[in-house]
Protein backbone atom coordinates (compact mmCIF):
# COMPACT_ATOMS: atom_id res chain seq x y z
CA UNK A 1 0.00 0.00 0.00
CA UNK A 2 1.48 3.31 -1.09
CA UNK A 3 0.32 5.92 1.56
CA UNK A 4 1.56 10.08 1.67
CA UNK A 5 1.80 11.27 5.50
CA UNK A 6 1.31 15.17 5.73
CA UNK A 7 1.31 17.32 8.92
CA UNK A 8 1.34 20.56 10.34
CA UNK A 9 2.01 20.33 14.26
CA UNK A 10 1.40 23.59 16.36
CA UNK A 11 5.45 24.12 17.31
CA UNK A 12 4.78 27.54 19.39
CA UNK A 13 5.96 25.56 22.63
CA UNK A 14 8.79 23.23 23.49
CA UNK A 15 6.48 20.25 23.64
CA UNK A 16 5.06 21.08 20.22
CA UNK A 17 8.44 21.46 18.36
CA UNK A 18 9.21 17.58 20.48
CA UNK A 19 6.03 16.54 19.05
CA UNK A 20 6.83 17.40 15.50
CA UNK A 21 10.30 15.55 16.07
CA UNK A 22 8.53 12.84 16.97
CA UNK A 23 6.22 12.72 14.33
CA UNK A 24 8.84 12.93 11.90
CA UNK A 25 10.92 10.01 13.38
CA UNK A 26 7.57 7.89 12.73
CA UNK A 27 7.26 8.78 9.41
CA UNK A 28 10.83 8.44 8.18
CA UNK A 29 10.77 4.74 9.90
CA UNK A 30 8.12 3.84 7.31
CA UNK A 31 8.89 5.87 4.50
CA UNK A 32 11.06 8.39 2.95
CA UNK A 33 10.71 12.60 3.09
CA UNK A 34 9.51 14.68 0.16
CA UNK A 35 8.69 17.69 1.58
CA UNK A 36 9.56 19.94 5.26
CA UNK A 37 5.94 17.62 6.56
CA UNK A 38 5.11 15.42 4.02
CA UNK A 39 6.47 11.61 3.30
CA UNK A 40 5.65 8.69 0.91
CA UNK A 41 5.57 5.91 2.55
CA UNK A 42 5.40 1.93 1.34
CA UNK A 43 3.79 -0.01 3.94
CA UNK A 44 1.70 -3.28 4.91
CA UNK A 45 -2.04 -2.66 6.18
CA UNK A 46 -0.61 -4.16 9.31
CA UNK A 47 1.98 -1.18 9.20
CA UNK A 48 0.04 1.41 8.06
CA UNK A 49 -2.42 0.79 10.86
CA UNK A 50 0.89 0.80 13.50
CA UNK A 51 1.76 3.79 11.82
CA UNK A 52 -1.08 5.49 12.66
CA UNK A 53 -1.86 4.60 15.92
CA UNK A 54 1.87 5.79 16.94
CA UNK A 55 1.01 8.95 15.53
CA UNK A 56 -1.58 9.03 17.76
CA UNK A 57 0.26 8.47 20.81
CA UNK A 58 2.50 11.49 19.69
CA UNK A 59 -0.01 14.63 18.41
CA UNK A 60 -2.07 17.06 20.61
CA UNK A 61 -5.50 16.52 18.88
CA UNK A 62 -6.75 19.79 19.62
CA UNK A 63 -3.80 21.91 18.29
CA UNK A 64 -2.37 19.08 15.44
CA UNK A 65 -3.49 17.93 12.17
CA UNK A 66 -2.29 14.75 10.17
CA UNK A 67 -3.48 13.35 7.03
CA UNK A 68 -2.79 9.93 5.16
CA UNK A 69 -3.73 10.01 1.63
CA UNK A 70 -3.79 6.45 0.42
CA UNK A 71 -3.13 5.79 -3.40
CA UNK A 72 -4.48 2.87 -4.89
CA UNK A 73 -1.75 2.23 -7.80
CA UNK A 74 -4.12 -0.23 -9.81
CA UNK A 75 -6.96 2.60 -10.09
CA UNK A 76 -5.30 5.84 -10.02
CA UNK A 77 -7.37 6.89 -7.54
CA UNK A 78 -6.48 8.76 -3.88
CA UNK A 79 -8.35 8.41 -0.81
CA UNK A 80 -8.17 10.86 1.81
CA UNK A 81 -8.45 9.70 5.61
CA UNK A 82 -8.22 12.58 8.30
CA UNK A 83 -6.84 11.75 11.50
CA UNK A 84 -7.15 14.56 14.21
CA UNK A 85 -9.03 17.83 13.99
């Protein structure tokens, strides 16, 4: 499954700019960096679904948004899941 990670994580406080560390260190585990906050990653269902639950553990849901953008290669076509606000 081919998957693009974006994010934009609130770094006005120490604990946000450790938070977008964090989230970065996640991605780049799974996948490889395109962009400042976005990577393309290569990953299992089983992984993807690890993936996002660690990214879980990491944002501030109120102040953080991620996005994973799934591309089916077969179709052409990208679906959009939303995790956090």
């Amino acid at each position: 499954m081919h998957i693009l990670v974006t994010y934009d994580v609130d770094t006005t406080s120490k604990e946000g700019a450790r938070r977008l560390r964090h989230v970065a260190k996640a991605c780049i585990d799974y996948g490889q960096r395109v962009q400042n906050s976005v990577f393309e990653c290569e990953v299992t269902e089983a992984q993807y679904c690890l993936l996002i639950e660690r990214i879980k553990r990491i944002i501030d849901m109120s102040l953080d948004s991620v996005r994973f953008y799934i591309i089916n290669k077969q179709t052409g076509i990208l679906k959009m899941k939303i995790k956090s606000k």
